[in-house]
PDB file of N, CA and C in Angstrom:
ATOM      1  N   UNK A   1      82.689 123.404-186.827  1.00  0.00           N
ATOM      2  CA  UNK A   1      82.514 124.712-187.423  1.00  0.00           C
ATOM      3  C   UNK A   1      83.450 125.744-186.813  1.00  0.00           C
ATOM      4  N   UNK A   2      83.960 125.871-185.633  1.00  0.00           N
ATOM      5  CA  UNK A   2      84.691 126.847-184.748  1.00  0.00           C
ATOM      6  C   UNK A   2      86.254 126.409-185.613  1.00  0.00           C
ATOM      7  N   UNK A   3      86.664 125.277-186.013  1.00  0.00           N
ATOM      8  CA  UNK A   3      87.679 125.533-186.694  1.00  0.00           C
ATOM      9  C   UNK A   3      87.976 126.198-188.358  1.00  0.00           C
ATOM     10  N   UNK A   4      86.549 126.559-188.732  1.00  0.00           N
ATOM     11  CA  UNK A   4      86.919 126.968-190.212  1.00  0.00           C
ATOM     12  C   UNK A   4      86.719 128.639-189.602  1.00  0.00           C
ATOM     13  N   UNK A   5      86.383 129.061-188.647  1.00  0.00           N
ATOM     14  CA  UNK A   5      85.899 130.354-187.910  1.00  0.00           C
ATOM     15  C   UNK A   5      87.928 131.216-188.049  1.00  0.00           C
ATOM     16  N   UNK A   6      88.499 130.337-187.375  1.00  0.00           N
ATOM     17  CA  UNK A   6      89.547 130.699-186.727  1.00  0.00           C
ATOM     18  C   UNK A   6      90.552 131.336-187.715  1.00  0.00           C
ATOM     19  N   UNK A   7      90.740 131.112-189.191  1.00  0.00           N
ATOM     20  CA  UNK A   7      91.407 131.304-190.050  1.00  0.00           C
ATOM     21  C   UNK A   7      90.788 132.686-190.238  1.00  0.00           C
ATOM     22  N   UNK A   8      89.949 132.997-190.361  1.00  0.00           N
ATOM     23  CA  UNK A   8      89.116 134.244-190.774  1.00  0.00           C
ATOM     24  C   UNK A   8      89.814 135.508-189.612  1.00  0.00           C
ATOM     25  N   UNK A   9      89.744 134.474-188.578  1.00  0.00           N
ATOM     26  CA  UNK A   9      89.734 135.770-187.401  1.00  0.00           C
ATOM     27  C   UNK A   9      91.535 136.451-187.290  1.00  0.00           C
ATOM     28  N   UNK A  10      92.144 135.590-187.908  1.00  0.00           N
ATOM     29  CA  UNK A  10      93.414 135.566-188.180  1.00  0.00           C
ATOM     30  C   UNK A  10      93.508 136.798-188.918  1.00  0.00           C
ATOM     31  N   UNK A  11      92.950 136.413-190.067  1.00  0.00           N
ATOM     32  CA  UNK A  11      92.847 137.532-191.641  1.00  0.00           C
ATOM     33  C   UNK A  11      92.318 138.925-190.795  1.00  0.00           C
ATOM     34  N   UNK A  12      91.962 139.313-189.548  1.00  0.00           N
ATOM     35  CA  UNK A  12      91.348 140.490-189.087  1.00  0.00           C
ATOM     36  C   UNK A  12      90.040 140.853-189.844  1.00  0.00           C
ATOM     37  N   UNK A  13      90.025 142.257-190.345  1.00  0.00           N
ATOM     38  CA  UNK A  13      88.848 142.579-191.086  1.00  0.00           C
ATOM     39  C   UNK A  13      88.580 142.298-192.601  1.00  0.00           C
ATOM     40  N   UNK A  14      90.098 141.908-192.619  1.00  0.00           N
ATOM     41  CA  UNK A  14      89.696 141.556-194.013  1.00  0.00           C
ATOM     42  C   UNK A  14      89.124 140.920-194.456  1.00  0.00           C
ATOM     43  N   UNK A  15      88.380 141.017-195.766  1.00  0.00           N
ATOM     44  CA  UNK A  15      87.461 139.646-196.378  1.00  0.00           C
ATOM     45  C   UNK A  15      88.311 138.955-197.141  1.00  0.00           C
ATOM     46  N   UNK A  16      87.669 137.725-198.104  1.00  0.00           N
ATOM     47  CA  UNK A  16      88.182 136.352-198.726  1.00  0.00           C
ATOM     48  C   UNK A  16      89.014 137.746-200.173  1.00  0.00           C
ATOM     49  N   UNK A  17      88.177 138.290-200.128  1.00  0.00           N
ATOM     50  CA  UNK A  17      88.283 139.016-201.490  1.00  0.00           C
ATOM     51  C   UNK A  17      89.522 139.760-201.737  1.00  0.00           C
ATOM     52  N   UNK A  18      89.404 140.824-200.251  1.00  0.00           N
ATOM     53  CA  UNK A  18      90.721 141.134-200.157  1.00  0.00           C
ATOM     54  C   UNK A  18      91.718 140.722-200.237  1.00  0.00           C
ATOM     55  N   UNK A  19      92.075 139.694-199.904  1.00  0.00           N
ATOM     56  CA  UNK A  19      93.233 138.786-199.603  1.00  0.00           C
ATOM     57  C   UNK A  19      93.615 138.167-201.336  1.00  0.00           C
ATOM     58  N   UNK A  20      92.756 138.074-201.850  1.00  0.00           N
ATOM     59  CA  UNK A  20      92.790 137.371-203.120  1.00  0.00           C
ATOM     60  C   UNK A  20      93.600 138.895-204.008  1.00  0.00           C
ATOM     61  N   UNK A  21      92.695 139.660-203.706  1.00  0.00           N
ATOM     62  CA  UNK A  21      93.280 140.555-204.411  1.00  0.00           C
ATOM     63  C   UNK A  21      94.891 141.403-203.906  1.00  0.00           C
ATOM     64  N   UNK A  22      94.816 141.408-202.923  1.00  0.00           N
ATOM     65  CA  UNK A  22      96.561 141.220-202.620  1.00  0.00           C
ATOM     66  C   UNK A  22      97.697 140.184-203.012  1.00  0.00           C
ATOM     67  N   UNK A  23      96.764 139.006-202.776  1.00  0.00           N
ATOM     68  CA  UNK A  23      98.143 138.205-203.634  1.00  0.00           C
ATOM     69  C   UNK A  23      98.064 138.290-205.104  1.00  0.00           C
ATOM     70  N   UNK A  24      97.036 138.907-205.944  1.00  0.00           N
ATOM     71  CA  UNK A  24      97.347 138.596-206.870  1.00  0.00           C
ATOM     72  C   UNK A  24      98.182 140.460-207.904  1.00  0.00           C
ATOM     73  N   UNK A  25      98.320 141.253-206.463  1.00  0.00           N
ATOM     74  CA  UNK A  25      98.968 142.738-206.776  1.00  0.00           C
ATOM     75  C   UNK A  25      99.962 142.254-206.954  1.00  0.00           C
ATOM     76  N   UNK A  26     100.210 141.933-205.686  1.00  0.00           N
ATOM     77  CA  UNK A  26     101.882 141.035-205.174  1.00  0.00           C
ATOM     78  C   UNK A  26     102.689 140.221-206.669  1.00  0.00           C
ATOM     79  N   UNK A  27     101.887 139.400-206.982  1.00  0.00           N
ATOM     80  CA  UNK A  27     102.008 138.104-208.306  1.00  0.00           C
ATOM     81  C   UNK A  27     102.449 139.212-209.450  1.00  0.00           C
ATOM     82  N   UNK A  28     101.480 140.439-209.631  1.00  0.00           N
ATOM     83  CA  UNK A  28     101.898 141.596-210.799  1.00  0.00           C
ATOM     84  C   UNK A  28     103.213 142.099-210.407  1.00  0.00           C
ATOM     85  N   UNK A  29     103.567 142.132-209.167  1.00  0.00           N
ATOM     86  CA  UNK A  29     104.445 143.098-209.502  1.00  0.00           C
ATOM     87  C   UNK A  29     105.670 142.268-209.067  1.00  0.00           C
ATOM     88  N   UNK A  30     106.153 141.274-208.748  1.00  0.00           N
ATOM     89  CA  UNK A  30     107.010 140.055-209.032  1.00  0.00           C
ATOM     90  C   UNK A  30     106.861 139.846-210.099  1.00  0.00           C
ATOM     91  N   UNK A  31     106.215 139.813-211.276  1.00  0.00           N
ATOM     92  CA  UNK A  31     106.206 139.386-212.698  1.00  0.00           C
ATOM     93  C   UNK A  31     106.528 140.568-213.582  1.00  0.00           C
ATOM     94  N   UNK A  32     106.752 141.847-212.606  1.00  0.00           N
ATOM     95  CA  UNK A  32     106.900 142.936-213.663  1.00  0.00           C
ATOM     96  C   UNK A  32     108.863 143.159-213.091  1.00  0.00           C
ATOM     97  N   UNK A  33     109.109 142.742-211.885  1.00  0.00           N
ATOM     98  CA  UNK A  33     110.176 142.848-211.530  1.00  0.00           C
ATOM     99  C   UNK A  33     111.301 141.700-212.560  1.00  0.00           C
ATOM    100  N   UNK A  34     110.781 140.630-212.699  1.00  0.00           N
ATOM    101  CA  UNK A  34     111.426 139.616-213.531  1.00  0.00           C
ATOM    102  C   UNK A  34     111.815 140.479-214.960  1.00  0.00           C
ATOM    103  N   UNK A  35     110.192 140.611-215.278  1.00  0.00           N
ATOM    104  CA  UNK A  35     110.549 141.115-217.114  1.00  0.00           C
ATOM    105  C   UNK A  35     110.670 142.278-217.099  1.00  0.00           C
ATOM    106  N   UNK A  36     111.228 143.152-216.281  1.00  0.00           N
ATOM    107  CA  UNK A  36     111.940 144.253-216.323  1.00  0.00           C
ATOM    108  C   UNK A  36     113.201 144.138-216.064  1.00  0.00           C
ATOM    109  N   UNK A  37     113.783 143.276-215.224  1.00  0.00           N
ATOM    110  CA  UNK A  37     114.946 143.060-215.347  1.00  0.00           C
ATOM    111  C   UNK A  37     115.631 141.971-216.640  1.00  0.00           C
ATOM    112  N   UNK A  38     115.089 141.048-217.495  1.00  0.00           N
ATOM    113  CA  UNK A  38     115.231 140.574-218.272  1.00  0.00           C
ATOM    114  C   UNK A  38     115.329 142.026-219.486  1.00  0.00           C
ATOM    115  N   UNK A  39     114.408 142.124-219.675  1.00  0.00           N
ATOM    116  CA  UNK A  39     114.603 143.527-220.709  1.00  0.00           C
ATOM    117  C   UNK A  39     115.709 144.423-220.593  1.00  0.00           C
ATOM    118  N   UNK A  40     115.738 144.992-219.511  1.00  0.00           N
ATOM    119  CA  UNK A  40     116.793 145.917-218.968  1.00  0.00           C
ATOM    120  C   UNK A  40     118.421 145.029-219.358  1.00  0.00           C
ATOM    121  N   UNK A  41     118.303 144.060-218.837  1.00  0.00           N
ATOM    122  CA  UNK A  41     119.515 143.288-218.936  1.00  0.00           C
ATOM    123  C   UNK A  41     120.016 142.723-220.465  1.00  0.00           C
ATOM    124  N   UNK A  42     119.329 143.260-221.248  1.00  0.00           N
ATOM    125  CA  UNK A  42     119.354 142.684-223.125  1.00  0.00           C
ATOM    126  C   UNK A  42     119.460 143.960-223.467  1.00  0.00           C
ATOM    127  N   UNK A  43     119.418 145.040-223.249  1.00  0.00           N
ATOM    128  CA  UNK A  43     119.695 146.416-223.435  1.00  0.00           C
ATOM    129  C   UNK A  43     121.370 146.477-223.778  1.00  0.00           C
ATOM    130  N   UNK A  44     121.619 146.849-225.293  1.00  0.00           N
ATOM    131  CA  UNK A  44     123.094 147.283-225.954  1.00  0.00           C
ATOM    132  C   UNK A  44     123.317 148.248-225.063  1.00  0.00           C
ATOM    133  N   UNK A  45     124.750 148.883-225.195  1.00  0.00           N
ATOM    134  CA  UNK A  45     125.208 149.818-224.648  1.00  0.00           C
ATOM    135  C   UNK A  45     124.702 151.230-225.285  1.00  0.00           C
ATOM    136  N   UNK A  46     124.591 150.711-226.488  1.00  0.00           N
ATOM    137  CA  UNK A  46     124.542 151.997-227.589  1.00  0.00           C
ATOM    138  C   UNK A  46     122.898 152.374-227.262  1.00  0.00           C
ATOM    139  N   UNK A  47     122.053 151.773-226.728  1.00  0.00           N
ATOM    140  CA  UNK A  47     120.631 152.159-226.851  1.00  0.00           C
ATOM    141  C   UNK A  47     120.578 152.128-225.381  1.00  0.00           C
ATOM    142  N   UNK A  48     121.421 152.072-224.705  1.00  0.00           N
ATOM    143  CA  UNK A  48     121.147 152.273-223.067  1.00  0.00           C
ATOM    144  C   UNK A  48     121.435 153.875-222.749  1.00  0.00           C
ATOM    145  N   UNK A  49     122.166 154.643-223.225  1.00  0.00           N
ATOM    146  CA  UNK A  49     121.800 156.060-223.140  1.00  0.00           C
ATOM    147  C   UNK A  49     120.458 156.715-223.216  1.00  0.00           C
ATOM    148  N   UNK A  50     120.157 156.795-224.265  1.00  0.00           N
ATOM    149  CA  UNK A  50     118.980 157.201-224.834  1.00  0.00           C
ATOM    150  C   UNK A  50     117.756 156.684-224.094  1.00  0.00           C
ATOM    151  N   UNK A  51     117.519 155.211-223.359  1.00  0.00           N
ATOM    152  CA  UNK A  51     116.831 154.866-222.578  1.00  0.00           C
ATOM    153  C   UNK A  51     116.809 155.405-221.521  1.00  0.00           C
ATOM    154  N   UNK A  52     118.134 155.745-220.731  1.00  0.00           N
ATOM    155  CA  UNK A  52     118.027 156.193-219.648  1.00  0.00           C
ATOM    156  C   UNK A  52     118.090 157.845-219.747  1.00  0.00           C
ATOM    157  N   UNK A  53     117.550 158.562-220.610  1.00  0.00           N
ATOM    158  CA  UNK A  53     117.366 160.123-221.041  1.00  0.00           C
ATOM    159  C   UNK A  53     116.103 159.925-220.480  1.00  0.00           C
ATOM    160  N   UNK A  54     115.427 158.942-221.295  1.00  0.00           N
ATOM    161  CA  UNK A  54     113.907 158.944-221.217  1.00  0.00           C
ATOM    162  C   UNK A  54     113.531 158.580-219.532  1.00  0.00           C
ATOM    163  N   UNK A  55     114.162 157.309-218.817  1.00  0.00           N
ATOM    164  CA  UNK A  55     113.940 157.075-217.703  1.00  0.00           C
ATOM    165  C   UNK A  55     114.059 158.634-217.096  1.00  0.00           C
ATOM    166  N   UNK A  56     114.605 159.422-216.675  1.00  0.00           N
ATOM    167  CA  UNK A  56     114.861 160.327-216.446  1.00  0.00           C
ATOM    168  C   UNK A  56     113.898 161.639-216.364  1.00  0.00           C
ATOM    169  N   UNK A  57     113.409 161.580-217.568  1.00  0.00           N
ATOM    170  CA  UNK A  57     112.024 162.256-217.926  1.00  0.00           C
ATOM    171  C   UNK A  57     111.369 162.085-216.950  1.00  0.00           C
ATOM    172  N   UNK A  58     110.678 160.769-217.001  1.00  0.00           N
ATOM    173  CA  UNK A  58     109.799 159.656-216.500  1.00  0.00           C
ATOM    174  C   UNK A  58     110.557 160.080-214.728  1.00  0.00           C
ATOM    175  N   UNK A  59     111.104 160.001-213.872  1.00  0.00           N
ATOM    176  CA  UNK A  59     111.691 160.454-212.797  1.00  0.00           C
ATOM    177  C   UNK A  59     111.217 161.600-212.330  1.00  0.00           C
ATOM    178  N   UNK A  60     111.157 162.334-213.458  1.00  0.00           N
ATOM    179  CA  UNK A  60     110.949 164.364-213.022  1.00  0.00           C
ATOM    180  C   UNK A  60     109.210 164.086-212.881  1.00  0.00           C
ATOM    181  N   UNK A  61     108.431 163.965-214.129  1.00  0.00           N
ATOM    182  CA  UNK A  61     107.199 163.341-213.727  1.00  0.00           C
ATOM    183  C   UNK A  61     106.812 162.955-212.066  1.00  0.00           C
ATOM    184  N   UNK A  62     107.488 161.577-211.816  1.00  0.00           N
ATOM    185  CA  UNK A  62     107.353 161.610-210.547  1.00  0.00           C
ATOM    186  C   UNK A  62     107.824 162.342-209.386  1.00  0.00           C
ATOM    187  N   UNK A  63     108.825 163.230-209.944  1.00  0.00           N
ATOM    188  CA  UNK A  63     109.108 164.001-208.996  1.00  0.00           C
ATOM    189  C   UNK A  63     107.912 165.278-208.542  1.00  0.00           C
ATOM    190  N   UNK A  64     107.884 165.350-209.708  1.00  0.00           N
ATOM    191  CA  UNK A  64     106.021 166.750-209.763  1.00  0.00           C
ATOM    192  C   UNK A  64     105.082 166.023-209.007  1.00  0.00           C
ATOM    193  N   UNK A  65     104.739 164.915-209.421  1.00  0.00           N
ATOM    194  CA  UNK A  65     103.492 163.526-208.771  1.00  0.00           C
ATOM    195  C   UNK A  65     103.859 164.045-207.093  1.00  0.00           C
ATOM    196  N   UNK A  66     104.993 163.438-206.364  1.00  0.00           N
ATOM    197  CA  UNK A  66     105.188 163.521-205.021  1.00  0.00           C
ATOM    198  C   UNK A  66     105.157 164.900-204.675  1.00  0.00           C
ATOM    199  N   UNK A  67     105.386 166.053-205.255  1.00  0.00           N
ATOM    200  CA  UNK A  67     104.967 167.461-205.052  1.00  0.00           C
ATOM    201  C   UNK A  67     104.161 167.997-204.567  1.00  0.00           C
ATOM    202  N   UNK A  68     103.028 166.866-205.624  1.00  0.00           N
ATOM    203  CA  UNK A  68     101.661 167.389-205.814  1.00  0.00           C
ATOM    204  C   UNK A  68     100.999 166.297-204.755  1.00  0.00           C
ATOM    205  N   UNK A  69     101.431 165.335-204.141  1.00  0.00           N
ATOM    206  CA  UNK A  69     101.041 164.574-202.725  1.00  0.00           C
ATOM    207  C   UNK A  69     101.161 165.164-202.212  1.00  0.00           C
ATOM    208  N   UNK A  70     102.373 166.173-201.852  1.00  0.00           N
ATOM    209  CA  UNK A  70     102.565 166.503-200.368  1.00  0.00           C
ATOM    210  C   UNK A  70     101.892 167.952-200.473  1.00  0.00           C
ATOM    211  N   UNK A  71     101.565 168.601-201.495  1.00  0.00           N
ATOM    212  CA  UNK A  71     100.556 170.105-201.089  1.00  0.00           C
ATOM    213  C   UNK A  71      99.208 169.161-200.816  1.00  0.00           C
ATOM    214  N   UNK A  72      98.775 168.234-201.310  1.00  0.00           N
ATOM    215  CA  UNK A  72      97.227 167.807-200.738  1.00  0.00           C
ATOM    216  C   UNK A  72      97.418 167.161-199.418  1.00  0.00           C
ATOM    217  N   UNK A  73      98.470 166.744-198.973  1.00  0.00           N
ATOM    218  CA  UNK A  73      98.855 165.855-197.983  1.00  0.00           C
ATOM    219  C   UNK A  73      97.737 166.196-196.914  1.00  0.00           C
ATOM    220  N   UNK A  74      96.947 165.970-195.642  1.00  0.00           N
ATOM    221  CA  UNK A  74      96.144 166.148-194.489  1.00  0.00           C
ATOM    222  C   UNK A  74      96.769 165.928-193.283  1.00  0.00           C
ATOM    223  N   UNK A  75      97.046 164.386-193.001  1.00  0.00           N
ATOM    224  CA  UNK A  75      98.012 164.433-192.100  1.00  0.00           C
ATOM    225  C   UNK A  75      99.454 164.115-191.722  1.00  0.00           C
ATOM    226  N   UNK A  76      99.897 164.376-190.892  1.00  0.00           N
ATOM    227  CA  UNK A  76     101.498 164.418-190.488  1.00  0.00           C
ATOM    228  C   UNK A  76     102.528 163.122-191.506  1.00  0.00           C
ATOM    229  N   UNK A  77     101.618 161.856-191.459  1.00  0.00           N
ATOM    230  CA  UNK A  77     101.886 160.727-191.954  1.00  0.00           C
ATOM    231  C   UNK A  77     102.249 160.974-193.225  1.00  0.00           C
ATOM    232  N   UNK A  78     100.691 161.233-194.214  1.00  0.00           N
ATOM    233  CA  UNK A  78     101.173 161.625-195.634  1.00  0.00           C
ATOM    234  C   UNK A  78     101.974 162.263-195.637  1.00  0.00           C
ATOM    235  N   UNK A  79     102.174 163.753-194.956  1.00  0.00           N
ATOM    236  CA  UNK A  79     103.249 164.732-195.254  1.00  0.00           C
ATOM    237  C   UNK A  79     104.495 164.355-195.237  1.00  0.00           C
ATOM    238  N   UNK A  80     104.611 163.057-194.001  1.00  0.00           N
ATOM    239  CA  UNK A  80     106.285 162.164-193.980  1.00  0.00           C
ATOM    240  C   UNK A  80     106.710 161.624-195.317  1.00  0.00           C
ATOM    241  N   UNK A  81     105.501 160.936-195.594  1.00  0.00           N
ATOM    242  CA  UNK A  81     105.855 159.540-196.956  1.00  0.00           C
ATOM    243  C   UNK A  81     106.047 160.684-198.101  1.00  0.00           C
ATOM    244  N   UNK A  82     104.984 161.536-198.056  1.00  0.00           N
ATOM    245  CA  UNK A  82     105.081 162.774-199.377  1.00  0.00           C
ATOM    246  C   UNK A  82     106.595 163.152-199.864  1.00  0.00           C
ATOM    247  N   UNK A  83     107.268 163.989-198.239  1.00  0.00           N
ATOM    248  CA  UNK A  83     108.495 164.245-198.319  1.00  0.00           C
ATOM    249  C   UNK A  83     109.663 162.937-198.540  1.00  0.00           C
ATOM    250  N   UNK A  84     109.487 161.985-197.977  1.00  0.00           N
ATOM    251  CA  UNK A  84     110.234 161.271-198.466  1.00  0.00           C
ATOM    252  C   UNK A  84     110.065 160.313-200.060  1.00  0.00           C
ATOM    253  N   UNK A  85     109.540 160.278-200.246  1.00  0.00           N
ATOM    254  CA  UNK A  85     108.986 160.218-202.252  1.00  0.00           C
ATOM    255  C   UNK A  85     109.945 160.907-202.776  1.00  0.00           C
ATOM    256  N   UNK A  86     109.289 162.792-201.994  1.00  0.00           N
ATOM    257  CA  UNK A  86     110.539 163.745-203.365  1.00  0.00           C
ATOM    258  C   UNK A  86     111.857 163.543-203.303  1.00  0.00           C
ATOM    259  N   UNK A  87     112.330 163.402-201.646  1.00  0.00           N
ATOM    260  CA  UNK A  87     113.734 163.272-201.306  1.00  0.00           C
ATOM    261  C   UNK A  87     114.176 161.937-202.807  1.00  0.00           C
ATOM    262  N   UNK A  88     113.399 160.918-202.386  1.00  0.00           N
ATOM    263  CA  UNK A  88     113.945 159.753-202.919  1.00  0.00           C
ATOM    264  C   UNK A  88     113.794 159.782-205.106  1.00  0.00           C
ATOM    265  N   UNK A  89     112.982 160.589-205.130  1.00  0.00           N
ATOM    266  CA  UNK A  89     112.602 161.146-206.128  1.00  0.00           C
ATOM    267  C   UNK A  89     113.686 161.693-206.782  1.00  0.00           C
ATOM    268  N   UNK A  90     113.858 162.829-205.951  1.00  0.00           N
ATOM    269  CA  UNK A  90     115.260 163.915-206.645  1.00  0.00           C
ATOM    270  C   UNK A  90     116.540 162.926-206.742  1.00  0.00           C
ATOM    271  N   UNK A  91     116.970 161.978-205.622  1.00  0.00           N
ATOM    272  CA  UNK A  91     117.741 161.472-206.150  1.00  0.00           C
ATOM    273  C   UNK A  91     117.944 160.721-206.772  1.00  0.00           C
ATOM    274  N   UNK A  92     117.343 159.919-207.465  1.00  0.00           N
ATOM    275  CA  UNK A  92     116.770 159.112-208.519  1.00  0.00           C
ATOM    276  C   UNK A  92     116.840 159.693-209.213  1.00  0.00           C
ATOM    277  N   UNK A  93     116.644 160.522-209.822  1.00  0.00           N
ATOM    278  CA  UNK A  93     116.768 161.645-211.230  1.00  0.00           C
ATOM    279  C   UNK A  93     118.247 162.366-210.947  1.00  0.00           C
ATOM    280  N   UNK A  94     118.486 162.845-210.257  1.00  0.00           N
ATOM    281  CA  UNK A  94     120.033 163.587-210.152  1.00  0.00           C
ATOM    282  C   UNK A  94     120.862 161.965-210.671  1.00  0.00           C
ATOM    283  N   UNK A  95     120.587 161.215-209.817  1.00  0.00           N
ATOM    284  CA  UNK A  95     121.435 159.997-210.229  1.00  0.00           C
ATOM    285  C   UNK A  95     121.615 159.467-211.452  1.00  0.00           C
ATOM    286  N   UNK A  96     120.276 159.599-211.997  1.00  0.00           N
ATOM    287  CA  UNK A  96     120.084 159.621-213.595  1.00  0.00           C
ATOM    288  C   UNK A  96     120.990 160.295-214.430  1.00  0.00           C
ATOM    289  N   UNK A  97     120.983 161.341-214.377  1.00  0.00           N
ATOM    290  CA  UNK A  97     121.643 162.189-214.789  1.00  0.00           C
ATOM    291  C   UNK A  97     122.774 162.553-214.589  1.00  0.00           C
ATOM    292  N   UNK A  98     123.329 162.397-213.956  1.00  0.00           N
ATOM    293  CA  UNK A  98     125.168 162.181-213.330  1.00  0.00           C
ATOM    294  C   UNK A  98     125.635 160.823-214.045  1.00  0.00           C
ATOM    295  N   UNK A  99     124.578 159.480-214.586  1.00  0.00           N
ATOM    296  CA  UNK A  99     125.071 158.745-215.018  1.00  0.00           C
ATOM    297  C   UNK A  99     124.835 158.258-216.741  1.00  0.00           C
ATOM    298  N   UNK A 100     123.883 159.117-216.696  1.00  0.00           N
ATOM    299  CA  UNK A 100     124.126 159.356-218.411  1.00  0.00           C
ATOM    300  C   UNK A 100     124.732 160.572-218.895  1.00  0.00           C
ATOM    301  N   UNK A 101     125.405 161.689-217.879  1.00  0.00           N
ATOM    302  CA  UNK A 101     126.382 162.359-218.435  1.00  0.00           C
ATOM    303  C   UNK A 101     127.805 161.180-218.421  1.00  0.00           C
ATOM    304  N   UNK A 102     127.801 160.846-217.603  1.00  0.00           N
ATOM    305  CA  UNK A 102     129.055 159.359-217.523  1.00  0.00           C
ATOM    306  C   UNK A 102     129.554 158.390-219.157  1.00  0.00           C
ATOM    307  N   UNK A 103     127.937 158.089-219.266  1.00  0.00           N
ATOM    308  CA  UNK A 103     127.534 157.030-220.631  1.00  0.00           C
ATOM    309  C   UNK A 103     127.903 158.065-221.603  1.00  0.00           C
ATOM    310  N   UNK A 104     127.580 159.764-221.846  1.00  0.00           N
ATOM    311  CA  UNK A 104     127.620 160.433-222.801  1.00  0.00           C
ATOM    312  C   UNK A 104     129.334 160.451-223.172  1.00  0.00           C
ATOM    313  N   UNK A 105     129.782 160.393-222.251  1.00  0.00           N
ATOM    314  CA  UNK A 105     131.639 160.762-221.835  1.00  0.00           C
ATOM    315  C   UNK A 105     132.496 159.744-222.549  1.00  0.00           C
ATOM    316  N   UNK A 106     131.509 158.373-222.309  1.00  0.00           N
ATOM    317  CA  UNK A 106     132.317 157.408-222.698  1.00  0.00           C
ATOM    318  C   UNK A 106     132.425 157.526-224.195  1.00  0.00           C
ATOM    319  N   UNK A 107     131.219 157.921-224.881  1.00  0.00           N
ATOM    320  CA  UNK A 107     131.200 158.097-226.705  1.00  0.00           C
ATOM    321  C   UNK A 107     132.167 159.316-227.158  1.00  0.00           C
ATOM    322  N   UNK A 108     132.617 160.103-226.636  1.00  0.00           N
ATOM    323  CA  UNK A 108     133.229 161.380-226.896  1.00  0.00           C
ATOM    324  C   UNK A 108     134.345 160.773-227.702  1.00  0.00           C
ATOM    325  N   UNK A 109     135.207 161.790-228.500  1.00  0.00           N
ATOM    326  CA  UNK A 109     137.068 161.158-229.085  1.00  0.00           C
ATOM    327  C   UNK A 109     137.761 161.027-227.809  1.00  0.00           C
ATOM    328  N   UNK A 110     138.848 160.625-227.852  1.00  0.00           N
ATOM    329  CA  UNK A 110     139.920 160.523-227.581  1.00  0.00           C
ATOM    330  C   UNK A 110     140.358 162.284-226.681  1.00  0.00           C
ATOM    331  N   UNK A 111     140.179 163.027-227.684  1.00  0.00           N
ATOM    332  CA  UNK A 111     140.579 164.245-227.973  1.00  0.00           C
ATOM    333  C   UNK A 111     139.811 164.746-226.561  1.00  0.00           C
ATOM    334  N   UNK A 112     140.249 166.031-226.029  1.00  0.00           N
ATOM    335  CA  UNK A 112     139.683 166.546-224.481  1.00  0.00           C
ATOM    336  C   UNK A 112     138.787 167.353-225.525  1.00  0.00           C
ATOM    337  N   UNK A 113     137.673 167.567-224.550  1.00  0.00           N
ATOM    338  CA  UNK A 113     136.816 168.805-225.269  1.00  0.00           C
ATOM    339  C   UNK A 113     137.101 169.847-226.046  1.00  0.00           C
ATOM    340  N   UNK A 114     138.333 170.720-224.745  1.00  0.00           N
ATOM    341  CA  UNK A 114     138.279 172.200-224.899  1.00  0.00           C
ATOM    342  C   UNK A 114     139.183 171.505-226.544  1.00  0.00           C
ATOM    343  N   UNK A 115     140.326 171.002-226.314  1.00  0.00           N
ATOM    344  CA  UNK A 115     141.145 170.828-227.731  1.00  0.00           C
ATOM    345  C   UNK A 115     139.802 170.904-229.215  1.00  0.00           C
ATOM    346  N   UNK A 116     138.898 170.382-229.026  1.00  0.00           N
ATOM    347  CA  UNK A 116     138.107 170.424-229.742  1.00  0.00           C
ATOM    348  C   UNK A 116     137.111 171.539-230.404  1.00  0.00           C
ATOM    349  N   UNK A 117     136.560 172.148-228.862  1.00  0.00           N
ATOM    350  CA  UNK A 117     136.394 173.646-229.163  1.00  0.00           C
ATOM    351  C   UNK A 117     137.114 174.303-229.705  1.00  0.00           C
ATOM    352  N   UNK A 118     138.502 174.748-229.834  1.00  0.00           N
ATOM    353  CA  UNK A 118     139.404 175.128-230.396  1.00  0.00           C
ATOM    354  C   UNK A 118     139.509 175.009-231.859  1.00  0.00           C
ATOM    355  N   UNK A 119     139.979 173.429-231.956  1.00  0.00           N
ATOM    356  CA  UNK A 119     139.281 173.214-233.394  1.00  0.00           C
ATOM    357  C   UNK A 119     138.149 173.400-234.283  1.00  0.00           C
ATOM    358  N   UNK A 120     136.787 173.883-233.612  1.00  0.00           N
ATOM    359  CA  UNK A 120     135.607 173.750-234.162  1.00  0.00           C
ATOM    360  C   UNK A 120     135.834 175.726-234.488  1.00  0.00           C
ATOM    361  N   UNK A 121     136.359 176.339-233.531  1.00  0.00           N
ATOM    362  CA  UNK A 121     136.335 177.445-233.709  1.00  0.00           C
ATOM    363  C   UNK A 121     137.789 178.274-234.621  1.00  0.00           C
ATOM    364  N   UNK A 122     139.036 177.543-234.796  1.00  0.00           N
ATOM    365  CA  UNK A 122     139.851 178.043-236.085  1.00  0.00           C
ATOM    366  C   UNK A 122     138.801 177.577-237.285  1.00  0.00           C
ATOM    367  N   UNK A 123     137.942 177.044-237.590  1.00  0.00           N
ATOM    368  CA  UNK A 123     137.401 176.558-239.217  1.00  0.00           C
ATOM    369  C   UNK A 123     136.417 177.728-239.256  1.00  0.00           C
ATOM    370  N   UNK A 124     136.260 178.519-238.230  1.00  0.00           N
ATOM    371  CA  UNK A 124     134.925 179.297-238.459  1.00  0.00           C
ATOM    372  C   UNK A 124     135.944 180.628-239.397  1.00  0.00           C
TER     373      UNK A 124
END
């Protein structure tokens, strides 16, 4: 009996349950990493803008979310992870956005902007 004891004492406080339910977080989110990168990776060029507008959205969201951690934050700890969320937050969205102005650049003419402004404004 002292050897089925020993595995337990290993696991610390945790129970059978816990443990079950960690590997099976773990299992979700390895299975969401696969078919997110499968999806992501079948993504046209032409519908990868517009996706990543929306990712972007979805970014600022979490950027408010970690905001709103770190005003409830209590101690020193949360207040670390809080601040580092937004840090990692903001740049995740700035990055976003520096790279679907990039994707937007690539659809433009030939033609430079201003030449264009120009043109849009002799027809007026």
């Amino acid at each position: 009996m002292a050897g089925l004891g020993a595995p337990r004492m290993a696991l610390g406080s945790e129970s059978e349950g816990e443990v079950v339910e960690a590997i099976a977080i773990i299992s979700i989110f390895v299975l969401a990493v696969f078919v997110g990168f499968e999806v992501v990776s079948k993504v046209s060029s032409t519908l990868h803008t517009p996706l990543m507008s929306g990712a972007n959205a979805i970014h600022g969201v979490i950027l408010v979310g970690a905001i709103i951690v770190a005003d409830h934050a209590e101690t020193s700890l949360e207040l670390g992870l809080s601040v580092v969320a937004i840090v990692l937050a903001t740049i995740n969205m700035v990055g976003g956005f520096v790279v679907t102005d990039r994707m937007l650049e690539m659809f433009k003419g030939k033609g430079s902007p201003k030449n264009s402004d120009k043109g849009a404004g002799d027809k007026k």
